[in-house]
Structure formats: C-alpha cells, structure tokens
PDB file of N, CA and C in Angstrom:
ATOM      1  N   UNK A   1      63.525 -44.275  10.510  1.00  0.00           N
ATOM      2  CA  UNK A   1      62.299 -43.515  10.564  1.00  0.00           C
ATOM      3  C   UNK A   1      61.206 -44.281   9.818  1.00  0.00           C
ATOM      4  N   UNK A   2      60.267 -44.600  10.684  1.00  0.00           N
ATOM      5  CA  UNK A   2      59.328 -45.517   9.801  1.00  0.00           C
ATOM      6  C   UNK A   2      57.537 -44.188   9.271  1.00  0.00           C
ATOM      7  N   UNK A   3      57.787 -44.683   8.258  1.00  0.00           N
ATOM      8  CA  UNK A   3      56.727 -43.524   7.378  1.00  0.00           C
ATOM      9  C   UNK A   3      55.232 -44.366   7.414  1.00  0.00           C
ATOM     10  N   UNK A   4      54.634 -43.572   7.835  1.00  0.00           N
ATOM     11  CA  UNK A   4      52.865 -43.695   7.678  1.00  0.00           C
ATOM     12  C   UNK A   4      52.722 -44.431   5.801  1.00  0.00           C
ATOM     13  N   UNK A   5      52.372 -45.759   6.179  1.00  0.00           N
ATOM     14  CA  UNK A   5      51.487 -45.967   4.612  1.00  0.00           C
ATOM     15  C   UNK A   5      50.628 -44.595   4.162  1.00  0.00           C
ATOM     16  N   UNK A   6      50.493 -44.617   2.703  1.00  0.00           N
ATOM     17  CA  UNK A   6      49.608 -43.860   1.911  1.00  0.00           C
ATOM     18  C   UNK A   6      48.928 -44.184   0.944  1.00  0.00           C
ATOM     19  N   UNK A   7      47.158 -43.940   1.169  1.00  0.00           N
ATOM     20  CA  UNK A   7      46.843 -45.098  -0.138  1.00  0.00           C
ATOM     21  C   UNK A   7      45.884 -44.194  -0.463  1.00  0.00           C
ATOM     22  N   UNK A   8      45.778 -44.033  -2.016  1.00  0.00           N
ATOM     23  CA  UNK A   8      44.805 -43.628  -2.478  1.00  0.00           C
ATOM     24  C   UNK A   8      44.407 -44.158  -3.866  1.00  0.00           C
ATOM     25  N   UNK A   9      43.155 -44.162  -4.312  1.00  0.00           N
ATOM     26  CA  UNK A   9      42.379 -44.813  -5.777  1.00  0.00           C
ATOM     27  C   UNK A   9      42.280 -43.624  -6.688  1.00  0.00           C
ATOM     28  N   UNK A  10      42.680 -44.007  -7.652  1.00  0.00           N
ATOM     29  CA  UNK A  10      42.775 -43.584  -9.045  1.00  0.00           C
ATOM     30  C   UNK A  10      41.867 -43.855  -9.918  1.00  0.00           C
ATOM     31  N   UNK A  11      41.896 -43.230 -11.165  1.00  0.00           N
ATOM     32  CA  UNK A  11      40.997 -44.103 -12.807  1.00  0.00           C
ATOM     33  C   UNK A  11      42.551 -43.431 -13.521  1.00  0.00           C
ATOM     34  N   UNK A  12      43.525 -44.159 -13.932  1.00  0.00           N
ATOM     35  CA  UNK A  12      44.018 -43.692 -15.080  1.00  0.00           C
ATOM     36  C   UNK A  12      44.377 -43.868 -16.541  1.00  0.00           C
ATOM     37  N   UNK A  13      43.878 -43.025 -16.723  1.00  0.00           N
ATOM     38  CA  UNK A  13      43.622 -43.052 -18.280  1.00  0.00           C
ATOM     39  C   UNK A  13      45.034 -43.395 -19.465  1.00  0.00           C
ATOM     40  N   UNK A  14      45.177 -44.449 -20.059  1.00  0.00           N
ATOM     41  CA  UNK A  14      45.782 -45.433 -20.855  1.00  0.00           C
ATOM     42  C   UNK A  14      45.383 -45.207 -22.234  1.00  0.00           C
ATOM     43  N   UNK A  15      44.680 -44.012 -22.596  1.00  0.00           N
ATOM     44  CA  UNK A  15      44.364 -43.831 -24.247  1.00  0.00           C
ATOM     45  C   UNK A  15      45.471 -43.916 -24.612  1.00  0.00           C
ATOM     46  N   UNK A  16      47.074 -42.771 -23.989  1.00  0.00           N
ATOM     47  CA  UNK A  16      48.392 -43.009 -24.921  1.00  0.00           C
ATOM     48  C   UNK A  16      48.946 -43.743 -25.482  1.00  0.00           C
ATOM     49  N   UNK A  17      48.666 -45.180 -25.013  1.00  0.00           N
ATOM     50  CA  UNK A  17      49.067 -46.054 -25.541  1.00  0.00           C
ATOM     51  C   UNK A  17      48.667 -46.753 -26.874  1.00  0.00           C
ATOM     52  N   UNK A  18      47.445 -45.664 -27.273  1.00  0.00           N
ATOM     53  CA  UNK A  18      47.132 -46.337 -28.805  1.00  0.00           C
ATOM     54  C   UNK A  18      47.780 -45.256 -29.951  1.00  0.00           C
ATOM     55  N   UNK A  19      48.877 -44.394 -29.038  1.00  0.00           N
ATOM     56  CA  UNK A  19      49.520 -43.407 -30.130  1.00  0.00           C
ATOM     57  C   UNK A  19      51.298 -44.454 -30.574  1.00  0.00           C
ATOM     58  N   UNK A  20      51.388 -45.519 -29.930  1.00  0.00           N
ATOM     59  CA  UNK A  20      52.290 -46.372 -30.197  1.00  0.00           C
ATOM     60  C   UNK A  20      51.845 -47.311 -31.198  1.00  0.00           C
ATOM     61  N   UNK A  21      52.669 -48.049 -32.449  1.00  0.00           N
ATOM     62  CA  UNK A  21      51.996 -49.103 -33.044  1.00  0.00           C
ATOM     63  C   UNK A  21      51.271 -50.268 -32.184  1.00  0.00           C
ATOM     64  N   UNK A  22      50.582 -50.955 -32.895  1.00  0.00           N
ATOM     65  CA  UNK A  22      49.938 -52.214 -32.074  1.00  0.00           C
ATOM     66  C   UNK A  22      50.879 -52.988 -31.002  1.00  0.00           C
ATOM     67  N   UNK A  23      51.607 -53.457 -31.907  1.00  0.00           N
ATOM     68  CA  UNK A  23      53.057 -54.514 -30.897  1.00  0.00           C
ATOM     69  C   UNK A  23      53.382 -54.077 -29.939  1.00  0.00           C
ATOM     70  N   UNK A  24      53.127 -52.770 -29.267  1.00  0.00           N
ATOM     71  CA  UNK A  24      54.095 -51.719 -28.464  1.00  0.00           C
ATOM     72  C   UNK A  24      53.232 -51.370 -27.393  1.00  0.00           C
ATOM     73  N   UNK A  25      51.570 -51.545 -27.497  1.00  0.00           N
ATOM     74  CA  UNK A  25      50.706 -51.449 -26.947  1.00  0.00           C
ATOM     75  C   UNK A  25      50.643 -51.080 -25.178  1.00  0.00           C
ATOM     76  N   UNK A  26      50.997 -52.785 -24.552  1.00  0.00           N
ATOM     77  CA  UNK A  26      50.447 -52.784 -23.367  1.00  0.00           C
ATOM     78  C   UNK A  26      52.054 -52.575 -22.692  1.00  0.00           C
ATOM     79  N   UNK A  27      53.027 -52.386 -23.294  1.00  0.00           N
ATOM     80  CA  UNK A  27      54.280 -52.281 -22.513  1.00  0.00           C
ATOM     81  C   UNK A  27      54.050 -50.688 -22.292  1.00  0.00           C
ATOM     82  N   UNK A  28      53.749 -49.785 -23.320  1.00  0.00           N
ATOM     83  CA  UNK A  28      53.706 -48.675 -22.932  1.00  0.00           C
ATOM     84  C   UNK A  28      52.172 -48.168 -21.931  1.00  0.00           C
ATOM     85  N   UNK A  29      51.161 -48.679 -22.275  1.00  0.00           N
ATOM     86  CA  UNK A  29      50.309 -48.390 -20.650  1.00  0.00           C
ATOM     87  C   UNK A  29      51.060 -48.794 -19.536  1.00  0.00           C
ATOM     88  N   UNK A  30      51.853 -50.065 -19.564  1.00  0.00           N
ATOM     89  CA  UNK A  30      52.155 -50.118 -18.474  1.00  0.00           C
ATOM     90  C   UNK A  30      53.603 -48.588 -17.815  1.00  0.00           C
ATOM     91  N   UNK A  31      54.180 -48.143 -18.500  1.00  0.00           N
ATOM     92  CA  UNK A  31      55.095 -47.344 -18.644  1.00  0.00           C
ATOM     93  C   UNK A  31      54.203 -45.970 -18.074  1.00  0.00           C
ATOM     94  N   UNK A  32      53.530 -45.967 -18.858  1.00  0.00           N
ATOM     95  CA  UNK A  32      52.369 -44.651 -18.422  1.00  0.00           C
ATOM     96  C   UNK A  32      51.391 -44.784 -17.352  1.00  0.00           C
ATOM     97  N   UNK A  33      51.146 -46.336 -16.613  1.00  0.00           N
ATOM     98  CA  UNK A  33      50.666 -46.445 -15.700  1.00  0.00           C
ATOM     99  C   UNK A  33      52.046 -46.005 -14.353  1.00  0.00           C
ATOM    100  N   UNK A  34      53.166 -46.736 -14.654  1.00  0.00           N
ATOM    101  CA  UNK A  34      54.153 -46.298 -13.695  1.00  0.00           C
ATOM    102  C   UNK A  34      54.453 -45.185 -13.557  1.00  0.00           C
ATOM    103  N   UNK A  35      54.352 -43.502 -14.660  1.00  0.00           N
ATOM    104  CA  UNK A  35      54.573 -42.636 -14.693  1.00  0.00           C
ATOM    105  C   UNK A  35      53.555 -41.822 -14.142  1.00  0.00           C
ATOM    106  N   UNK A  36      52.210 -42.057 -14.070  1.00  0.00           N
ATOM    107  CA  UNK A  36      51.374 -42.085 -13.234  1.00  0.00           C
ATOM    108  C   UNK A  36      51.051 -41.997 -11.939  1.00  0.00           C
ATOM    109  N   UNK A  37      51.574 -42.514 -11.448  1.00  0.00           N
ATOM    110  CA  UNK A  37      52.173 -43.377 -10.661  1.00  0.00           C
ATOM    111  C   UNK A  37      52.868 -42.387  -9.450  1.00  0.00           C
ATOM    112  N   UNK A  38      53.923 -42.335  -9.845  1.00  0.00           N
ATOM    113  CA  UNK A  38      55.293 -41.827  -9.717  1.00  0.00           C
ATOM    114  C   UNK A  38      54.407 -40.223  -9.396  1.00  0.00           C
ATOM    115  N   UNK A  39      53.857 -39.823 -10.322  1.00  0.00           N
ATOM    116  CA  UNK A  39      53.922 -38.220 -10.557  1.00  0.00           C
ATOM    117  C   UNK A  39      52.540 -37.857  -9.183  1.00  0.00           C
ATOM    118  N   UNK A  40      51.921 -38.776  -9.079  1.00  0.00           N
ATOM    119  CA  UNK A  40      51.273 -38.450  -8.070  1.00  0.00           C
ATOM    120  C   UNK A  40      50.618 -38.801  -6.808  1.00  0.00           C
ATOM    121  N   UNK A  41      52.119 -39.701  -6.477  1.00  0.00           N
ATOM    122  CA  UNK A  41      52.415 -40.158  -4.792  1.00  0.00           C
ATOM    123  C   UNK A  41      53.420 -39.376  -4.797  1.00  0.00           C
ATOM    124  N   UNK A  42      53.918 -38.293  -5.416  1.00  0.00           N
ATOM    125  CA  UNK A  42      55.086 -37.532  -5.534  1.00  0.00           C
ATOM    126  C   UNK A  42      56.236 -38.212  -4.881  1.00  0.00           C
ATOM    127  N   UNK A  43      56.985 -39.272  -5.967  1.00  0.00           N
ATOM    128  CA  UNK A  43      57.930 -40.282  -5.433  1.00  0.00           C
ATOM    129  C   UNK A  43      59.025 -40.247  -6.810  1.00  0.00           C
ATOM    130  N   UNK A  44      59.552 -39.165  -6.701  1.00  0.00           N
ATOM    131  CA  UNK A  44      60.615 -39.527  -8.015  1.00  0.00           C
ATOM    132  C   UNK A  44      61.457 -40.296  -7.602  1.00  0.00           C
ATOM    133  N   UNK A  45      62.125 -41.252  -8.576  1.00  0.00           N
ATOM    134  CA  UNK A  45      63.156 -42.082  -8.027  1.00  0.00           C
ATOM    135  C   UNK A  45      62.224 -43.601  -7.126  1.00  0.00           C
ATOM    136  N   UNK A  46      61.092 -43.466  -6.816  1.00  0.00           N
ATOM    137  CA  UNK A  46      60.750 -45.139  -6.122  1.00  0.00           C
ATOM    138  C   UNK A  46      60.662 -45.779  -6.635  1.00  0.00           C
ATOM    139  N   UNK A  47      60.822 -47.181  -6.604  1.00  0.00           N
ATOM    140  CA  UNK A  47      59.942 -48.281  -7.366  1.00  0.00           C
ATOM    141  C   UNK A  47      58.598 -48.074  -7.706  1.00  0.00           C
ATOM    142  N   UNK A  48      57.698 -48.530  -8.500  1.00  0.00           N
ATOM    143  CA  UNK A  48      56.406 -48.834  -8.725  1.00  0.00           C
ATOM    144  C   UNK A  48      56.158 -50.798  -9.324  1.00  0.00           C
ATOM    145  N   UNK A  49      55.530 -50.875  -7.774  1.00  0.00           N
ATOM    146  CA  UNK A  49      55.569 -52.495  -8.070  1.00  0.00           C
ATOM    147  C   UNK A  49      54.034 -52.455  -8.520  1.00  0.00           C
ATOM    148  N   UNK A  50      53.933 -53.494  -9.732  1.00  0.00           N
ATOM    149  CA  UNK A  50      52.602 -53.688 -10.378  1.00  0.00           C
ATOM    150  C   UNK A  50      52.350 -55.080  -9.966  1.00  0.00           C
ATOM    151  N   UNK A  51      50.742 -54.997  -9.133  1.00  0.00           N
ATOM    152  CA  UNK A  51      50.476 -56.562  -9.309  1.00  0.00           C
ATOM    153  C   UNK A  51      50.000 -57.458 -10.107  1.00  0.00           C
ATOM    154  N   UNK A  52      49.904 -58.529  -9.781  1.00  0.00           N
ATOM    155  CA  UNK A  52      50.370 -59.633 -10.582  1.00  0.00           C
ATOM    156  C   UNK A  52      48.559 -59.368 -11.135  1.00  0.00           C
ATOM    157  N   UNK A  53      47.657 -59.067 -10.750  1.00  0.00           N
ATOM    158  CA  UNK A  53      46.761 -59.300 -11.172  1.00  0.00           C
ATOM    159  C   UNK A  53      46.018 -57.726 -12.147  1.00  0.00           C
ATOM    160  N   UNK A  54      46.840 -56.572 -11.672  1.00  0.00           N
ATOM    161  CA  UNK A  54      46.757 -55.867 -12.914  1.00  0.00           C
ATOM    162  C   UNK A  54      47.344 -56.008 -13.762  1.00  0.00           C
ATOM    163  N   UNK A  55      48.777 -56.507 -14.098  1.00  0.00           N
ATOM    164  CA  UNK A  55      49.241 -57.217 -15.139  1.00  0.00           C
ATOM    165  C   UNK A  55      48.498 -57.854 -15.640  1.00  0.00           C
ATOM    166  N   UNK A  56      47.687 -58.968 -14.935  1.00  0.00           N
ATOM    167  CA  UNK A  56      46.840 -60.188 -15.765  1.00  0.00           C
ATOM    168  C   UNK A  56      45.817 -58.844 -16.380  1.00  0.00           C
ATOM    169  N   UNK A  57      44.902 -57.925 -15.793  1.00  0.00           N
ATOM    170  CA  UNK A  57      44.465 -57.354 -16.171  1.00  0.00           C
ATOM    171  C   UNK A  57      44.773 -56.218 -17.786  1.00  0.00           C
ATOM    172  N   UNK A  58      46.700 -55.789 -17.876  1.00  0.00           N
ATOM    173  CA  UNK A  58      46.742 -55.152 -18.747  1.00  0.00           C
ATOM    174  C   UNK A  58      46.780 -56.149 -19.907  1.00  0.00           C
ATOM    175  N   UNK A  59      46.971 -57.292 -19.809  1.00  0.00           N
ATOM    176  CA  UNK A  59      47.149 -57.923 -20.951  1.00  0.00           C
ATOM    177  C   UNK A  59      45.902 -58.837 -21.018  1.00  0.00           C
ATOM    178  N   UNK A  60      45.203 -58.765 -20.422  1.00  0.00           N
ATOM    179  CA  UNK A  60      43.655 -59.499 -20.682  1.00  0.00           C
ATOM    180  C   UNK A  60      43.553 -59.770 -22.298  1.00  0.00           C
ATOM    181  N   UNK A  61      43.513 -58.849 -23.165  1.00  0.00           N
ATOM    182  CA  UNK A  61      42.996 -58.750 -24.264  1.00  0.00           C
ATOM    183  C   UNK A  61      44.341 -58.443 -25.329  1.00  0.00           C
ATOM    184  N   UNK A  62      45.359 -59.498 -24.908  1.00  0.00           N
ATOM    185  CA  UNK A  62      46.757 -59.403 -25.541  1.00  0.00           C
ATOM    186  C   UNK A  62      47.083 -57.875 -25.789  1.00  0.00           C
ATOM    187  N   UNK A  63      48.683 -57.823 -26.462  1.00  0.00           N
ATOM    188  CA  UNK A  63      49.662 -56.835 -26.847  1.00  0.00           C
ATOM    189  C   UNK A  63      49.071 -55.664 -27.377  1.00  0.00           C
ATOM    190  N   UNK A  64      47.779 -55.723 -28.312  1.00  0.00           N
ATOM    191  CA  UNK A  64      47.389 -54.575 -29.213  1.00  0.00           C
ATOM    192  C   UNK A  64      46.053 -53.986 -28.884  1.00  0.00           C
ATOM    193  N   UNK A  65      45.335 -54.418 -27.447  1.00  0.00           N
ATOM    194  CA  UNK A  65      44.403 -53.567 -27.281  1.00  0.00           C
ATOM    195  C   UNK A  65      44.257 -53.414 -25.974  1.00  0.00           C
ATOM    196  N   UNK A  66      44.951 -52.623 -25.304  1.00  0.00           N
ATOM    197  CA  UNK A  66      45.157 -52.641 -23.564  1.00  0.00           C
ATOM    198  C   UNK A  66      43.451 -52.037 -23.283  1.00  0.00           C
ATOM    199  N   UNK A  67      43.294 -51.877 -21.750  1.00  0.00           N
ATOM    200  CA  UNK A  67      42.221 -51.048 -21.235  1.00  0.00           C
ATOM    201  C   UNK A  67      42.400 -49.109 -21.899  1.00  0.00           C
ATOM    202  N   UNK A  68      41.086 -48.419 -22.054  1.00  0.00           N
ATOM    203  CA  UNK A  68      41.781 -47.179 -22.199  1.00  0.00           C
ATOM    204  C   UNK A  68      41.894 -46.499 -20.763  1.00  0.00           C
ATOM    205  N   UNK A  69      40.878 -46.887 -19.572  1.00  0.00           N
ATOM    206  CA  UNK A  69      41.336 -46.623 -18.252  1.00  0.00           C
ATOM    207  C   UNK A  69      41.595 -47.387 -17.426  1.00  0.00           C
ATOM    208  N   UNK A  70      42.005 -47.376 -16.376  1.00  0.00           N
ATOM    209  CA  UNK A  70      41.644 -48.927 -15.297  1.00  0.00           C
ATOM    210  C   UNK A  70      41.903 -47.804 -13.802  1.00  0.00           C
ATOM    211  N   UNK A  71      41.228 -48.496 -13.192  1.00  0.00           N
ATOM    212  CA  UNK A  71      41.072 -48.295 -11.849  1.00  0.00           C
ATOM    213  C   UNK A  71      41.638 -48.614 -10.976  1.00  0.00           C
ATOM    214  N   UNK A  72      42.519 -48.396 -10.175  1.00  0.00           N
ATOM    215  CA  UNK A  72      43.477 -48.918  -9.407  1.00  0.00           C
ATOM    216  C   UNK A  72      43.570 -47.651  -8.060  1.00  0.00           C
ATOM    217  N   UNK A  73      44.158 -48.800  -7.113  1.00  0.00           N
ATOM    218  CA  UNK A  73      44.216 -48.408  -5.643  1.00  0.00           C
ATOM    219  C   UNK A  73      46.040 -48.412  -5.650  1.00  0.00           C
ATOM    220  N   UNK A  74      46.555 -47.422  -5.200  1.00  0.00           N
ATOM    221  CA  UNK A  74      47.811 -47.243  -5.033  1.00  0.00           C
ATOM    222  C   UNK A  74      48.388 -46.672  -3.357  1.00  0.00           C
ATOM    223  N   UNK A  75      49.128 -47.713  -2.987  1.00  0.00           N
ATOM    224  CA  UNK A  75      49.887 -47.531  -1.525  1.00  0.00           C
ATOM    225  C   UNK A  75      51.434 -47.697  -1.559  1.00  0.00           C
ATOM    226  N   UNK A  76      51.742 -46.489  -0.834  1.00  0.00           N
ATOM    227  CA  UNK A  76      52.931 -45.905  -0.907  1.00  0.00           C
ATOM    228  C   UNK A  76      53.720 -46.434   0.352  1.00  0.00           C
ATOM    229  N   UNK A  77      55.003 -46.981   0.272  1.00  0.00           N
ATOM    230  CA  UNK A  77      55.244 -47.246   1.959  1.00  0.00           C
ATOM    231  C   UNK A  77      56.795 -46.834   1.396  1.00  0.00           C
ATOM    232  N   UNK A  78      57.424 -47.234   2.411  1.00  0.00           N
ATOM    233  CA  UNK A  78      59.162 -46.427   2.914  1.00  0.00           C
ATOM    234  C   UNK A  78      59.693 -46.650   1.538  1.00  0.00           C
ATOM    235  N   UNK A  79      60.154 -47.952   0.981  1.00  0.00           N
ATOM    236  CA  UNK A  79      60.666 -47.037  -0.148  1.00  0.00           C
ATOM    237  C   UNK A  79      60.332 -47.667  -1.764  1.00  0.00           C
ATOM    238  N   UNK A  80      58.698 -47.730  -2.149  1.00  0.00           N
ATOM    239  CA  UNK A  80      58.730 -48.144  -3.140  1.00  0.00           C
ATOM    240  C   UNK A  80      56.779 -48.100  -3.022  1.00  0.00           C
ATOM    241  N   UNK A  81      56.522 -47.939  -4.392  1.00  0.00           N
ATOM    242  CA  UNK A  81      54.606 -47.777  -4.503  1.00  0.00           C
ATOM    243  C   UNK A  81      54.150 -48.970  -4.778  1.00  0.00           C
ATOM    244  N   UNK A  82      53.007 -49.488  -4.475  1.00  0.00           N
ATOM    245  CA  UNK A  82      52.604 -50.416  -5.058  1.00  0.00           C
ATOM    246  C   UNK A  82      50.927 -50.258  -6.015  1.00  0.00           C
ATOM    247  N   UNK A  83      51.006 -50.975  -6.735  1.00  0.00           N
ATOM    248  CA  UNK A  83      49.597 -50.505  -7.720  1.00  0.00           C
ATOM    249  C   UNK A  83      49.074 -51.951  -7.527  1.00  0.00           C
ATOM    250  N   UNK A  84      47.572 -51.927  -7.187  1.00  0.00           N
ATOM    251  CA  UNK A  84      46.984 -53.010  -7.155  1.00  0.00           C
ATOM    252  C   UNK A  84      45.534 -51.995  -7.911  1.00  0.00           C
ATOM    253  N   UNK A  85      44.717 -53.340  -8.927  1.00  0.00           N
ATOM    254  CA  UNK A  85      43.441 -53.196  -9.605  1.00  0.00           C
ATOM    255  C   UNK A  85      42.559 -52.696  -7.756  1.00  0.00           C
ATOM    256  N   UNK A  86      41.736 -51.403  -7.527  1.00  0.00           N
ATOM    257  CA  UNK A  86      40.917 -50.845  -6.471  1.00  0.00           C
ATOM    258  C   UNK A  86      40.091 -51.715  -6.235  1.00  0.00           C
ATOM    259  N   UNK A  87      39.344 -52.839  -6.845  1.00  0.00           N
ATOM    260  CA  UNK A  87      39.080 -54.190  -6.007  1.00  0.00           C
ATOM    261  C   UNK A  87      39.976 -55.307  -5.461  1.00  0.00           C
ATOM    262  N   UNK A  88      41.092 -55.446  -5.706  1.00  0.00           N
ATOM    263  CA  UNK A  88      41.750 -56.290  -5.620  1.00  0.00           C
ATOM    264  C   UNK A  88      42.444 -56.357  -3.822  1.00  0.00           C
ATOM    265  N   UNK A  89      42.044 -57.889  -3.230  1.00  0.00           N
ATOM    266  CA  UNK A  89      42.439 -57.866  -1.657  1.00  0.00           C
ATOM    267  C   UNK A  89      44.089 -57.604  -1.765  1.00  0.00           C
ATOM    268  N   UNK A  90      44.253 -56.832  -0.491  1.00  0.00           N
ATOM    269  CA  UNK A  90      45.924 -56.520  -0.777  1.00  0.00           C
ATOM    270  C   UNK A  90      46.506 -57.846   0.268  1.00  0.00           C
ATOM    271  N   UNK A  91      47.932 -58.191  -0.388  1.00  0.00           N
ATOM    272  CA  UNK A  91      48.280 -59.065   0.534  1.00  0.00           C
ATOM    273  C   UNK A  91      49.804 -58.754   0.841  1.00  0.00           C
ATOM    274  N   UNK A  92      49.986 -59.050   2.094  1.00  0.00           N
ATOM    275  CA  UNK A  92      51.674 -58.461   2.359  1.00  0.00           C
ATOM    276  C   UNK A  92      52.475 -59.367   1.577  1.00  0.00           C
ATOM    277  N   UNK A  93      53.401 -59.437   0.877  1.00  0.00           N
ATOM    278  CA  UNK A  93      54.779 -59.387   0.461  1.00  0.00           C
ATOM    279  C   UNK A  93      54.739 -60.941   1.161  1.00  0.00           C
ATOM    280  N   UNK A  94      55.507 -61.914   0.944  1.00  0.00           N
ATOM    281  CA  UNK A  94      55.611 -62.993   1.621  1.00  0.00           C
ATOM    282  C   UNK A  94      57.462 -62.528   1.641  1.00  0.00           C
ATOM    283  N   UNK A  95      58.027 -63.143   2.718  1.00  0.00           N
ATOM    284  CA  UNK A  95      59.471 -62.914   3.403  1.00  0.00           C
ATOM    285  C   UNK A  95      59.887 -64.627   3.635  1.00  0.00           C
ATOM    286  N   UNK A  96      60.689 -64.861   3.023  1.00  0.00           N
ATOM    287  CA  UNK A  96      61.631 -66.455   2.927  1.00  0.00           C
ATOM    288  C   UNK A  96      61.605 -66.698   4.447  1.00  0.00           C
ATOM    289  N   UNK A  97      61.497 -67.565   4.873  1.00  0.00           N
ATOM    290  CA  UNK A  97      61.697 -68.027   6.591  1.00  0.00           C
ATOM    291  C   UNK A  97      63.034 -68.293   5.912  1.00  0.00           C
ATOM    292  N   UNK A  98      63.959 -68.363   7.014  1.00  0.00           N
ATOM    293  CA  UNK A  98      65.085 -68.737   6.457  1.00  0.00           C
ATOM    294  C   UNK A  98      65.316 -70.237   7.902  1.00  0.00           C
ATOM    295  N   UNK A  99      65.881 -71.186   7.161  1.00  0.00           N
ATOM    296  CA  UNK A  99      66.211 -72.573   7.812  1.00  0.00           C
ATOM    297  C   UNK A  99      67.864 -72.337   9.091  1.00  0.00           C
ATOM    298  N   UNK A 100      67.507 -72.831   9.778  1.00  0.00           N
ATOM    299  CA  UNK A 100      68.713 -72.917  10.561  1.00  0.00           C
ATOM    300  C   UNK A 100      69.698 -74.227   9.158  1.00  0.00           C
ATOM    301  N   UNK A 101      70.996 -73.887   9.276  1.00  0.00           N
ATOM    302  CA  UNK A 101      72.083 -74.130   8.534  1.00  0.00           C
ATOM    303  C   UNK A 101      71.979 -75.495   8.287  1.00  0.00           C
ATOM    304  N   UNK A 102      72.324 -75.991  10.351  1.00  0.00           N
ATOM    305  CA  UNK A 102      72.177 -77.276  10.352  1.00  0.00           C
ATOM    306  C   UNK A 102      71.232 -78.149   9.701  1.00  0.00           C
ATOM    307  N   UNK A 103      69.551 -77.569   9.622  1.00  0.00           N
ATOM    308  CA  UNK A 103      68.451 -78.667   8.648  1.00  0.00           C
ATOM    309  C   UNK A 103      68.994 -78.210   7.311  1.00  0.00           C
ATOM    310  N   UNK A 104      69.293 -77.441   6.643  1.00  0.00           N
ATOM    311  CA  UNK A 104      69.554 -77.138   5.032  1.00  0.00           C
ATOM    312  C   UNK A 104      70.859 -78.464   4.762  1.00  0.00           C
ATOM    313  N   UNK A 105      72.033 -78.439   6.045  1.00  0.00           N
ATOM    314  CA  UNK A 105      73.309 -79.387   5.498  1.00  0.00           C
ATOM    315  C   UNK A 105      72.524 -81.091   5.886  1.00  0.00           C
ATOM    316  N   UNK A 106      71.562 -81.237   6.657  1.00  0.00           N
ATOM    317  CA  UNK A 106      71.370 -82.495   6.718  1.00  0.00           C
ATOM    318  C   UNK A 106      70.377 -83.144   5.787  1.00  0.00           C
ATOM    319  N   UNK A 107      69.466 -82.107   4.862  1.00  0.00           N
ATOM    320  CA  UNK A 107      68.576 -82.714   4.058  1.00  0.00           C
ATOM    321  C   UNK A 107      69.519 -83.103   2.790  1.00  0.00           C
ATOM    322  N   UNK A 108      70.438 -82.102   2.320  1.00  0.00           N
ATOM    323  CA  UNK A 108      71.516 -82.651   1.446  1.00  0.00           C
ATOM    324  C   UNK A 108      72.093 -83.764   1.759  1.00  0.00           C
ATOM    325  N   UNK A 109      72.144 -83.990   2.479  1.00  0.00           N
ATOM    326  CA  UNK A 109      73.445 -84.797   2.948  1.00  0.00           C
ATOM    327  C   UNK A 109      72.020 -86.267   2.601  1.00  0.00           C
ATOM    328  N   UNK A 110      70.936 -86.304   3.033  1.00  0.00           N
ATOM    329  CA  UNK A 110      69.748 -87.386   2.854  1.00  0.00           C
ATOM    330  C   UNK A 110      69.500 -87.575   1.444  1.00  0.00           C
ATOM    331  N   UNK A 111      69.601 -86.851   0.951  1.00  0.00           N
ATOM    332  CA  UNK A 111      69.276 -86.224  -1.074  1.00  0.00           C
ATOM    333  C   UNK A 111      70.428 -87.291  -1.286  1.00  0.00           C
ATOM    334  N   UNK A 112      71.924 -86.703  -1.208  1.00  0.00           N
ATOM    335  CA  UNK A 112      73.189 -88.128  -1.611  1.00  0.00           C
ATOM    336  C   UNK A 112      73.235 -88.707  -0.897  1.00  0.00           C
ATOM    337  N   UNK A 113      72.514 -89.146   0.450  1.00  0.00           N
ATOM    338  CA  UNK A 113      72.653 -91.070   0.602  1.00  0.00           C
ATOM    339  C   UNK A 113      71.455 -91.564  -1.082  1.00  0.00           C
ATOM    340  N   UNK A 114      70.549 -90.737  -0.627  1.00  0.00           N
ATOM    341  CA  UNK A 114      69.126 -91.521  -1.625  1.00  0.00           C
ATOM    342  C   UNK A 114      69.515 -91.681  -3.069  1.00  0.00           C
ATOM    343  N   UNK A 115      70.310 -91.258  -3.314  1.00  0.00           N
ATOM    344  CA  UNK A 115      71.217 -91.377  -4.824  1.00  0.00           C
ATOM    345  C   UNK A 115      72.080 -92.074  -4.829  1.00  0.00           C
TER     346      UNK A 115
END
C-alpha cells in the first residue's frame, strides 16, 4: 500500500534545552526536535531522519547554545519522517546502483595484477 507523502512547516520551539546543563545542550534540542516531531505527524514508533543541514544548523553555535526556535519543513512518507531547515531544497535519498558481479570480480582481480 503506497501512502500519499505529507508535508507540513513548523517553528519549534527549543527553549527546553537550556533547562539541561551547557554540555547537554544541542543533543537534547535535537531529542525535543524528534519528539516534536513524532507527536505531530502522529507517527509513534517512526524514524525521524534529521538533515544534514539542520544538524549543521543545531550546532552552528557549538554544544552550549543551540537555536531557541528553528523553522523547519517536515515530510512524512511510508515508514519514517524527515525534518529538513523550511528553506532548505529537498533531495531524494540517493540508492547504491548496484554493479553486475562480473565488473566488481574483474576490477579486483586488475587491483592484484597492479600489485
């Protein structure tokens, strides 16, 4: 059964994370961004994949002073959410081509002649 994407933009608010000591900071926004998350694509139990560039974003300003909100665009598909910063271009997932057998055993086999 293939499920309709779902995307909608957020602001969520990351003050909690200054009720943790400093050191503890941006692991717990990120914790409270995933719980976030979770509670309202109503997905208990999915993944919440964070991208690479709100990451760069939670730690912009190192471990002890995260954002207190950030803005983010969140899309839901079959079985896992994804959080991207609400400007940020979305890009699909890249998928391994996978090699027929035969080129993977003959480039080895070129690797120990060249040695």
């Amino acid at each position: 059964m293939i499920m309709a994407k779902l995307e909608r933009i957020y602001t969520v608010p990351l003050g909690g994370a200054y009720d943790v000591p400093r050191g503890k900071r941006v692991p717990r926004a990120v914790k409270l961004l995933r719980e976030f998350a979770s509670r309202h694509m109503k997905a208990d139990g999915q993944r919440v994949r964070i991208s690479e560039a709100l990451n760069k974003y939670l730690w912009q300003r190192s471990i002890q002073k995260p954002p207190r909100n950030v803005k983010i665009r969140l899309v839901k598909e079959e079985e896992e959410i994804r959080a991207y910063l609400s400007d940020e271009k979305i890009e699909e997932p890249k998928k391994a081509e996978e090699k027929p057998k035969a080129e993977v055993k003959e480039k080895q086999e070129e690797k120990k002649k060249n040695e």
